[in-house]
N, C-alpha and C. Protein backbone atom coordinates (compact mmCIF):
# COMPACT_ATOMS: atom_id res chain seq x y z
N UNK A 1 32.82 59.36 39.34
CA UNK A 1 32.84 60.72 39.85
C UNK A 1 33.27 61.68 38.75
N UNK A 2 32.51 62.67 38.61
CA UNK A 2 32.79 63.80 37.75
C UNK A 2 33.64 64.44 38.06
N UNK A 3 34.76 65.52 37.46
CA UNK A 3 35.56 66.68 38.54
C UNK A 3 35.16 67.60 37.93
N UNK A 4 34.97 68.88 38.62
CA UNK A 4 34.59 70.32 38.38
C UNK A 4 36.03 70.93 37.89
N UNK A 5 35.92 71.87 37.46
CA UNK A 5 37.08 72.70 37.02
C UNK A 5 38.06 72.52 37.79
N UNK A 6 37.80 72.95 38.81
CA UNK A 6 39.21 72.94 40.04
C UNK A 6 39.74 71.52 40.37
N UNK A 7 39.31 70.60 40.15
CA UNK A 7 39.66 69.36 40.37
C UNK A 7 40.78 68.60 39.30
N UNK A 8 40.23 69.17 37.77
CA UNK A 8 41.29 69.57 36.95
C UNK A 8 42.27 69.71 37.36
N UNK A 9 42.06 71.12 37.49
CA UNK A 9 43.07 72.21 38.03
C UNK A 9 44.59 71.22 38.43
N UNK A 10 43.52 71.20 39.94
CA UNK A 10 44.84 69.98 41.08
C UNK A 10 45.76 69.18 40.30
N UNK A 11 44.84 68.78 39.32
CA UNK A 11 45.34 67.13 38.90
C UNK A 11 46.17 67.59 37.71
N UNK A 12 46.33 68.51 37.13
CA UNK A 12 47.08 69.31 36.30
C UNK A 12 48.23 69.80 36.85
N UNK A 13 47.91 70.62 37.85
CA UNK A 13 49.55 71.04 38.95
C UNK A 13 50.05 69.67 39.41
N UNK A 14 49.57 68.76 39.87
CA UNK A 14 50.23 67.82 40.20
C UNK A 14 50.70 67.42 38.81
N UNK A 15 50.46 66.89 38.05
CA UNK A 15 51.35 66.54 36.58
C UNK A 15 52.77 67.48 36.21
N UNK A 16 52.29 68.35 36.43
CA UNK A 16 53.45 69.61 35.94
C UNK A 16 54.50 69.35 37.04
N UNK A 17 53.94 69.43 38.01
CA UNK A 17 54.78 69.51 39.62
C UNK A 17 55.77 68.30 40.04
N UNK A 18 54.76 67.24 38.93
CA UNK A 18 55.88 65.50 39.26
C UNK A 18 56.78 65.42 38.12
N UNK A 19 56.69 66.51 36.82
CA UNK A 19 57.70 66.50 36.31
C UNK A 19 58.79 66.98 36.22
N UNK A 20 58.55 67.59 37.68
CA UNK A 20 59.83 68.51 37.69
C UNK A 20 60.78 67.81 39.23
N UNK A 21 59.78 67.58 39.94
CA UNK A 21 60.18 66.58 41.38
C UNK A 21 59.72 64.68 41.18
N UNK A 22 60.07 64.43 41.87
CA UNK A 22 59.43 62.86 42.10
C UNK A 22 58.52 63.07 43.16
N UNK A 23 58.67 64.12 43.92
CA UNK A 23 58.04 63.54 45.38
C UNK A 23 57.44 65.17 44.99
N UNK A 24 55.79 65.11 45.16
CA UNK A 24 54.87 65.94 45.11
C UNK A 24 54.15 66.24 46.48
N UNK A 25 54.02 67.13 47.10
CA UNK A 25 53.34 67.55 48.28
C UNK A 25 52.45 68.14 48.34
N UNK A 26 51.20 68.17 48.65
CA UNK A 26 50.09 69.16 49.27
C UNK A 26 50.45 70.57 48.87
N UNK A 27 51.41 70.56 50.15
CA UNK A 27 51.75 72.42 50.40
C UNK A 27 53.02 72.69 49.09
N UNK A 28 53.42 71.53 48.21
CA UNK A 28 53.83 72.11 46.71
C UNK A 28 52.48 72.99 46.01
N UNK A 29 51.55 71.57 45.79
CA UNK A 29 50.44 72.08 45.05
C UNK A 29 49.45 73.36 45.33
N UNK A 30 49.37 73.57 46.56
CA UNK A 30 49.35 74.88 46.90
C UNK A 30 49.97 76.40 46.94
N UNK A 31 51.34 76.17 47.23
CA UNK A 31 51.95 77.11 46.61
C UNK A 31 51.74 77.35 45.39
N UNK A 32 52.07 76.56 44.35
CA UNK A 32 51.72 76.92 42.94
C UNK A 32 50.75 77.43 42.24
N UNK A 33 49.48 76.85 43.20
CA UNK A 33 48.57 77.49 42.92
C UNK A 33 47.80 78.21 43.28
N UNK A 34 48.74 78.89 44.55
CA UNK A 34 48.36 79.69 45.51
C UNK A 34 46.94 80.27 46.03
N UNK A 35 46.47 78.40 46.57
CA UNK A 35 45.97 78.17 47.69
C UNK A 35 46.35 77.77 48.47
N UNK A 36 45.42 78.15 49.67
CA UNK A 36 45.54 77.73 51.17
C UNK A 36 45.75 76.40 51.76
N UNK A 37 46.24 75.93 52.91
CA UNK A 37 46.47 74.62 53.27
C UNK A 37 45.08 73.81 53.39
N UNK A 38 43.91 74.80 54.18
CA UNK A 38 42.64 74.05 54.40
C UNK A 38 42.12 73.38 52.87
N UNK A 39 42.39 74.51 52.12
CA UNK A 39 41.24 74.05 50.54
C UNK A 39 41.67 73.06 50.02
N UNK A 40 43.79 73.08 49.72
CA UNK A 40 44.30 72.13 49.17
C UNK A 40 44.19 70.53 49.95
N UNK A 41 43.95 70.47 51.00
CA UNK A 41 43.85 69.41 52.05
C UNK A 41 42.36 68.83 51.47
N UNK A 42 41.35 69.61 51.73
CA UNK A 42 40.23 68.89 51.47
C UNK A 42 40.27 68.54 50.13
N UNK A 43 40.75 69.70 49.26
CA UNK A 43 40.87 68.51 47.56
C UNK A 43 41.14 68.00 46.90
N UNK A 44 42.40 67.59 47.97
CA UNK A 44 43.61 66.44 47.92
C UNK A 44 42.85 65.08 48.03
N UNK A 45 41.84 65.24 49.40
CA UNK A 45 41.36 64.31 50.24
C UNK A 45 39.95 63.35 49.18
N UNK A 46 39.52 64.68 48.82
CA UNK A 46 38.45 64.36 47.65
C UNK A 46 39.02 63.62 46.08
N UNK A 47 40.15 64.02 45.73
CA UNK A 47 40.59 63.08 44.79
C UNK A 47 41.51 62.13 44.97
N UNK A 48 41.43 61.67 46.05
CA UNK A 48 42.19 60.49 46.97
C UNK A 48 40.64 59.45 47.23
N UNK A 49 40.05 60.28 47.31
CA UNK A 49 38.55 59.55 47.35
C UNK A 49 37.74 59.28 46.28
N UNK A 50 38.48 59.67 44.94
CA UNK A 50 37.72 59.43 44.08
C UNK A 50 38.33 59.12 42.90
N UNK A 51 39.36 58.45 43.37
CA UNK A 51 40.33 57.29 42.86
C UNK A 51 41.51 58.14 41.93
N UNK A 52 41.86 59.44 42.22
CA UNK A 52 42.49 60.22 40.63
C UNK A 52 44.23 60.54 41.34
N UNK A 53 44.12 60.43 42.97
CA UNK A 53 45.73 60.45 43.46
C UNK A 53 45.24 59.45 44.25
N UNK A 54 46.92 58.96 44.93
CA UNK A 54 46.94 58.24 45.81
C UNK A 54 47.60 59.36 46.65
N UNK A 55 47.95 58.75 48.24
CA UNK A 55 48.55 60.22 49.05
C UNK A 55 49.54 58.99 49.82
N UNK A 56 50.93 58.73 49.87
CA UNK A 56 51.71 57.91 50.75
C UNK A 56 51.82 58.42 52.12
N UNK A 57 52.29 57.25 52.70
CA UNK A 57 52.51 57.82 54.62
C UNK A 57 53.15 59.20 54.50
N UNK A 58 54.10 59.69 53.52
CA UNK A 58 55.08 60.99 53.62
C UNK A 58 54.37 61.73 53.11
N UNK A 59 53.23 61.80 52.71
CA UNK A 59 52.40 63.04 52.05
C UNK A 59 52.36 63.15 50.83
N UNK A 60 53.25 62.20 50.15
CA UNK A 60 53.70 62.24 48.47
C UNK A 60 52.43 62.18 48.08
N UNK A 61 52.15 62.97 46.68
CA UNK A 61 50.62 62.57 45.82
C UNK A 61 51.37 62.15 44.69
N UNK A 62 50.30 61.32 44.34
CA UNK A 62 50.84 60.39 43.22
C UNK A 62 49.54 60.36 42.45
N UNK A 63 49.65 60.28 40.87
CA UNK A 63 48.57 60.36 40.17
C UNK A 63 48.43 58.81 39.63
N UNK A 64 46.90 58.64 39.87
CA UNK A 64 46.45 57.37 39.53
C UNK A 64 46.10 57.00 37.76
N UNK A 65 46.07 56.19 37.37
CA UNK A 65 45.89 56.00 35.96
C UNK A 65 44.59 57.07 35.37
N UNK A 66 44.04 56.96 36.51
CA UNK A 66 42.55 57.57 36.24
C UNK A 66 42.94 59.17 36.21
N UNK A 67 43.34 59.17 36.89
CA UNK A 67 44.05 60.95 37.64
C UNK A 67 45.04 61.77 36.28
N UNK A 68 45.78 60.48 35.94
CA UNK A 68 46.93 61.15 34.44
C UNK A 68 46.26 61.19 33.94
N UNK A 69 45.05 60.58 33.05
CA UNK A 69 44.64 60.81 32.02
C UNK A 69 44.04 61.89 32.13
N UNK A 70 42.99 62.31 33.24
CA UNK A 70 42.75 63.35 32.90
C UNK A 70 43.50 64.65 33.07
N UNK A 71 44.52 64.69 33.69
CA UNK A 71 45.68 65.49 33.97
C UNK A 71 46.28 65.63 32.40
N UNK A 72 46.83 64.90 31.89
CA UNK A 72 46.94 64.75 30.45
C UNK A 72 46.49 65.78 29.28
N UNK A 73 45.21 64.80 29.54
CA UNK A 73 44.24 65.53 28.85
C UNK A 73 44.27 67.26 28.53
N UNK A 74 44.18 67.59 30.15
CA UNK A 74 44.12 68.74 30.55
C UNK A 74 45.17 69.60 30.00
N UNK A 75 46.29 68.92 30.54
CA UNK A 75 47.98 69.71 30.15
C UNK A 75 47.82 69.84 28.80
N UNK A 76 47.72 69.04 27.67
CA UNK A 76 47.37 68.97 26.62
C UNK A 76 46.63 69.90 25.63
N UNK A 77 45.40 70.50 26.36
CA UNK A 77 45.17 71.37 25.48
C UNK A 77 45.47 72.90 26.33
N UNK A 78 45.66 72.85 27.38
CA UNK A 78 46.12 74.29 27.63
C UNK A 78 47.83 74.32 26.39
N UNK A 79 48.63 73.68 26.66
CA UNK A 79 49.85 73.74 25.94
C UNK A 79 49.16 74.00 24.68
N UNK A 80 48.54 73.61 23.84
CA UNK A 80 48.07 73.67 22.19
C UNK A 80 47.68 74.92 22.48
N UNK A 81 46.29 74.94 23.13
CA UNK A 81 45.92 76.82 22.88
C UNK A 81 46.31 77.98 23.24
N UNK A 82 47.15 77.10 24.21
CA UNK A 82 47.93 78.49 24.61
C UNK A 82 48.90 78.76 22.67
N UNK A 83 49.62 78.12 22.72
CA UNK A 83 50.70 78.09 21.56
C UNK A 83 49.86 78.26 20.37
N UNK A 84 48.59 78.58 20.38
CA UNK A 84 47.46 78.55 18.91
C UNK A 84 47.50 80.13 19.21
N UNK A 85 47.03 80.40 20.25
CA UNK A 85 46.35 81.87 20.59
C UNK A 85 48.19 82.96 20.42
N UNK A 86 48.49 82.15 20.82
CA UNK A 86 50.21 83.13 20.77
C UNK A 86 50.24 83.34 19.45
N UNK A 87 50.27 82.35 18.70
CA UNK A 87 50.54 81.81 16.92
C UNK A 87 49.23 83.42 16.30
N UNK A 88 48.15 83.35 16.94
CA UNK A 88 47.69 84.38 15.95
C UNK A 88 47.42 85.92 16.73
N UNK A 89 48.81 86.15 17.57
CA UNK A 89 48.95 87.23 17.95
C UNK A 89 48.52 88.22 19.35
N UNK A 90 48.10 87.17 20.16
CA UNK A 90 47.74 87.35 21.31
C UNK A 90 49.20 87.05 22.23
N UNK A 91 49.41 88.27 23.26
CA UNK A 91 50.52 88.04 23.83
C UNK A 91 50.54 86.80 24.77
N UNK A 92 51.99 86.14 25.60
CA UNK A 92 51.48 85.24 26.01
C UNK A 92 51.23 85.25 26.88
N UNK A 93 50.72 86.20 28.13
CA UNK A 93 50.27 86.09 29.46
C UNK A 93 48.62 85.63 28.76
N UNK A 94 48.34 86.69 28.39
CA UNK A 94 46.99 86.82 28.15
C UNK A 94 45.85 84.97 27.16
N UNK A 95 47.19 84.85 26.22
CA UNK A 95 47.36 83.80 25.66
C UNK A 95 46.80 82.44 26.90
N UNK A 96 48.13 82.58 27.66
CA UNK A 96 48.30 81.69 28.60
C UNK A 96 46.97 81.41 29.88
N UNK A 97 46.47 82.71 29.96
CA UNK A 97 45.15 83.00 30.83
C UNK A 97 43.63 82.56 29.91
N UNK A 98 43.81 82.68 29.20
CA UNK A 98 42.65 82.43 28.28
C UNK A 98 42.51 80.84 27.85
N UNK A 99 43.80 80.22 27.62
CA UNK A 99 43.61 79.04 27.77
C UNK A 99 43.30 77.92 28.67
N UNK A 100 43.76 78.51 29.85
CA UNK A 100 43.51 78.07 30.68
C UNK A 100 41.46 78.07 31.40
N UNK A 101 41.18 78.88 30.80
CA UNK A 101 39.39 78.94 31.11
C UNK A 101 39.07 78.35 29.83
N UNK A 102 39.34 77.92 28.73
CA UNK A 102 38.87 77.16 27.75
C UNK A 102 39.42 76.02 27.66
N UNK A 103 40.32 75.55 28.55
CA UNK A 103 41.03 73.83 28.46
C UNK A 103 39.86 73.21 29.07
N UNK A 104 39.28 73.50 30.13
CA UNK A 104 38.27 73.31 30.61
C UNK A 104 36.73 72.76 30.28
N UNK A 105 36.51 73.60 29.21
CA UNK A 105 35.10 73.70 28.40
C UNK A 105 35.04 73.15 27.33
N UNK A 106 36.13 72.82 26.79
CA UNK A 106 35.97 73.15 24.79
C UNK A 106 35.69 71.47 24.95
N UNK A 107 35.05 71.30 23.74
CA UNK A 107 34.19 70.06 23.73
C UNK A 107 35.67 69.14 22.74
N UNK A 108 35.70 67.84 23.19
CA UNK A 108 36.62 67.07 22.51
C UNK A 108 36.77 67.12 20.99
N UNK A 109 35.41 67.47 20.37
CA UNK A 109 35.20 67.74 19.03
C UNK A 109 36.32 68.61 18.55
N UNK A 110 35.52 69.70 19.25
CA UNK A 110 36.40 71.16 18.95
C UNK A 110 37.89 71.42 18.89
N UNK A 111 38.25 70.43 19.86
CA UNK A 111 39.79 70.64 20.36
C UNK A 111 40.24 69.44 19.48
N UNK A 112 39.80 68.57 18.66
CA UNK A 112 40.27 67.68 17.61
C UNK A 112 40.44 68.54 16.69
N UNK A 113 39.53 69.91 15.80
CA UNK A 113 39.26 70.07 15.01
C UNK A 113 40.44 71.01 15.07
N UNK A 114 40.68 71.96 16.39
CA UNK A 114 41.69 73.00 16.43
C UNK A 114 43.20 72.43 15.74
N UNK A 115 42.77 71.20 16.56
CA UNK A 115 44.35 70.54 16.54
C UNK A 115 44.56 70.37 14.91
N UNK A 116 43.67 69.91 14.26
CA UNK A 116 43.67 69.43 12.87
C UNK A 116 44.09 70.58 11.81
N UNK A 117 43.45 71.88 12.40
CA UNK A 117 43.45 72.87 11.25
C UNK A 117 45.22 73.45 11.77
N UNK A 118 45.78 73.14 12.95
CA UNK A 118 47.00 73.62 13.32
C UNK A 118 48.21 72.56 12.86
N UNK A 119 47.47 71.60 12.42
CA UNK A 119 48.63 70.67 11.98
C UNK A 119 49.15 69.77 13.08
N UNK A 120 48.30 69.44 14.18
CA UNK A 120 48.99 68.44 14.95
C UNK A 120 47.75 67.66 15.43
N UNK A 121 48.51 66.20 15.39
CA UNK A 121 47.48 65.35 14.78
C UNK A 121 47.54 64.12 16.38
């Protein structure tokens, strides 16, 4: 199964969200990312179905091997470009917003090459 942007997304707030709690909830990941109970439910349900969380009897989400990596992944280069785009003078909301629509897209190449010319390897 492929994930679309927003599926990311989830699997990204949940990473951020279990490092700050052990026990991750639905209506956490929604607040944060302030969506609704219906949307977060169904795309909880969809990456419970497509092997990237697990969901326990208490509602806990838990990220599957499959689920961190790309959660990882993800966290990974928003943190770099955000901290690239700050580095050459972009404030950091804007910084922080912009990376976030290019963590998404930028081809593995690219985001090797960023990393390389920034010194982190």
């Amino acid at each position: 199964m492929v994930l679309q942007e927003s599926g990311e997304m989830y699997l990204e707030t949940i990473l951020i969200l279990s490092q700050k709690s052990k026990f991750v909830r639905a209506i956490d990941v929604g607040e944060q990312m302030g969506f609704s109970r219906p949307s977060v439910s169904r795309a909880v349900h969809l990456l419970a179905e497509g092997g990237f969380i697990t969901i326990d009897a208490d509602g806990g989400l838990t990220l599957t091997g499959a689920g961190r990596e790309i959660a990882e992944k993800i966290y990974e280069r928003h943190t770099v470009l955000s901290k690239w785009l700050i580095s050459l003078g972009v404030d950091e909301e804007t910084a922080t917003d912009d990376a976030c629509k290019i963590e998404h897209d930028i081809s593995d190449k690219s985001f090797a090459a960023i990393k390389k010319h920034i010194g982190i390897q």
